[in-house]
Protein backbone atom coordinates (compact mmCIF):
# COMPACT_ATOMS: atom_id res chain seq x y z
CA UNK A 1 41.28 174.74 58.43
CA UNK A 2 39.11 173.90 60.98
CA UNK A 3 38.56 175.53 63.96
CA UNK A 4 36.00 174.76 67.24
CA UNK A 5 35.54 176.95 69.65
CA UNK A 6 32.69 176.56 72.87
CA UNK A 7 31.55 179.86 74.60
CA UNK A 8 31.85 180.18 78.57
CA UNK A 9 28.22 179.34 79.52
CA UNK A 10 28.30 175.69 77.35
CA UNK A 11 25.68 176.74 75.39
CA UNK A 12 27.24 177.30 71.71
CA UNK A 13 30.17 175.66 70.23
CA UNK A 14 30.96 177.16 66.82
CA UNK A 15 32.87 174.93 64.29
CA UNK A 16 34.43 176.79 61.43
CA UNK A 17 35.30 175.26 58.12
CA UNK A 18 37.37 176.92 55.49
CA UNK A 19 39.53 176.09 52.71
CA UNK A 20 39.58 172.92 51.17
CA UNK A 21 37.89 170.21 53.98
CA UNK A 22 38.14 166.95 52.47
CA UNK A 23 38.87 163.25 53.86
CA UNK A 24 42.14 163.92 54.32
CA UNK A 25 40.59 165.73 57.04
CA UNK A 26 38.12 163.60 58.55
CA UNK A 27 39.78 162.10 61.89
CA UNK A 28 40.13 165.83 63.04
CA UNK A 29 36.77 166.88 61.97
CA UNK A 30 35.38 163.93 63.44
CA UNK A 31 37.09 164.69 66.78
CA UNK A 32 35.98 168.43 66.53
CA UNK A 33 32.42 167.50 66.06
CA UNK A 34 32.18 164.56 69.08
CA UNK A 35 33.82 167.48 71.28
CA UNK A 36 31.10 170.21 70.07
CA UNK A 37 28.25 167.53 70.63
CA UNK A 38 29.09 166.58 73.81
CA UNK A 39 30.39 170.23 74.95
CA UNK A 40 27.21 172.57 74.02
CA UNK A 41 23.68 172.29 73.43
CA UNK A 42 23.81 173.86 70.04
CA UNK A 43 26.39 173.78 67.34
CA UNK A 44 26.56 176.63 65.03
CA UNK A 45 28.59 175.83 61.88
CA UNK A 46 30.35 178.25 59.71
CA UNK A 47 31.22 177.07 56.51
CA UNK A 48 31.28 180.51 54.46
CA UNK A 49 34.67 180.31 53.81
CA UNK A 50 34.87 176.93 52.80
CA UNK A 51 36.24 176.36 49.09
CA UNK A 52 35.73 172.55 48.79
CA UNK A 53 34.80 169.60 50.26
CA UNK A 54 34.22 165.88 49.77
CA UNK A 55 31.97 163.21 50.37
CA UNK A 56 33.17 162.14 53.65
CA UNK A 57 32.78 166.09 54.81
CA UNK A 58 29.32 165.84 54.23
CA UNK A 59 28.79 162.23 55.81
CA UNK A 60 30.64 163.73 58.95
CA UNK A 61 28.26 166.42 59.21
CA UNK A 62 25.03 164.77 58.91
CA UNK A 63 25.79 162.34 61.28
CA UNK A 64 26.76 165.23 63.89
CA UNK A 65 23.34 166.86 62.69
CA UNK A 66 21.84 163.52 63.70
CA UNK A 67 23.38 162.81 66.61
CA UNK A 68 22.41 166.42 67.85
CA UNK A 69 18.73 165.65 67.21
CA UNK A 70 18.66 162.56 68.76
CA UNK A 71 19.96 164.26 72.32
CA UNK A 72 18.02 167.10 72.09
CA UNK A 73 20.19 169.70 70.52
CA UNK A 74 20.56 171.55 67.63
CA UNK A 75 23.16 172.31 64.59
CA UNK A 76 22.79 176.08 62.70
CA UNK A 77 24.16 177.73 60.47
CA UNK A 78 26.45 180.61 60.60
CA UNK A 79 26.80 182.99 57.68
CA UNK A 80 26.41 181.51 54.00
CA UNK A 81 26.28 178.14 52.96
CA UNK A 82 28.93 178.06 49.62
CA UNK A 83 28.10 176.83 46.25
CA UNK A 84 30.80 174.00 47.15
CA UNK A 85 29.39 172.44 49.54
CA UNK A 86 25.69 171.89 47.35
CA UNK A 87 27.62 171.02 44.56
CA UNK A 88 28.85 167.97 46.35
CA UNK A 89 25.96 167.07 47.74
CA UNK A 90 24.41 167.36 44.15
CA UNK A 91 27.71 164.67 42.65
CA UNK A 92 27.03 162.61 45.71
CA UNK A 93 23.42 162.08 44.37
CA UNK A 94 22.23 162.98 48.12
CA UNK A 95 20.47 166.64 46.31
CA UNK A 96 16.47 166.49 47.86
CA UNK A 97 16.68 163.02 49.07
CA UNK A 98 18.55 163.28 52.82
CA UNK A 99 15.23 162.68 55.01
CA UNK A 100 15.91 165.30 57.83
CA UNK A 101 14.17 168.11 59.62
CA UNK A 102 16.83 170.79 57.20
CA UNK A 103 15.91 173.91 59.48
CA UNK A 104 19.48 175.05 59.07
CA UNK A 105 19.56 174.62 55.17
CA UNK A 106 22.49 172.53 54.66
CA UNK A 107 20.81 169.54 53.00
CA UNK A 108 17.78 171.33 50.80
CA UNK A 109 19.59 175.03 50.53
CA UNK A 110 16.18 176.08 52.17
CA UNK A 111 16.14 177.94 55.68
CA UNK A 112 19.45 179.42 55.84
């Protein structure tokens, strides 16, 4: 499932990701992330519940982590990052070698 809500003041948008998120997926959660760039100044992710994900999940979200440092704003983390979503960064061969400011934790596991 994925779910985006933005608070009142247009400050936080929160984008939650559970079940399995794969690229079956991607059109929506590429339409959910242009909307929570564009609508807040920081984008808290939530992907505690999520059970598995794909390559194209985790392309998705980097670019929406880079396109919020480009402009200025800033992607966190909400609650714990699951063993799923390392483990396919680890298959993907992208484990220690995505050249990023990680302050959130998604890409090193560090931070969070």
């Amino acid at each position: 499932m994925i779910d985006l809500s933005v608070d009142n003041s247009g400050e936080t948008c929160t984008l939650i990701l559970s079940g399995s998120i794969t690229i079956q997926h991607a059109t929506q959660l590429k339409e959910a992330l242009l909307e929570g760039i564009s609508a807040a100044k920081r984008l808290m992710v939530n992907l505690s519940d999520l059970e598995r994900t794909d390559l194209a999940v985790i392309q998705l979200i980097y670019a929406a982590h880079r396109s919020l440092m480009e402009k200025g704003k800033t992607l966190e983390v909400e609650g714990a990052i699951p063993e799923a979503w390392y483990a396919t960064i680890k298959e993907a061969g992208y484990s220690g070698c995505i050249n990023t400011n990680d302050n959130c934790g998604l890409w090193t596991g560090e931070g969070n």
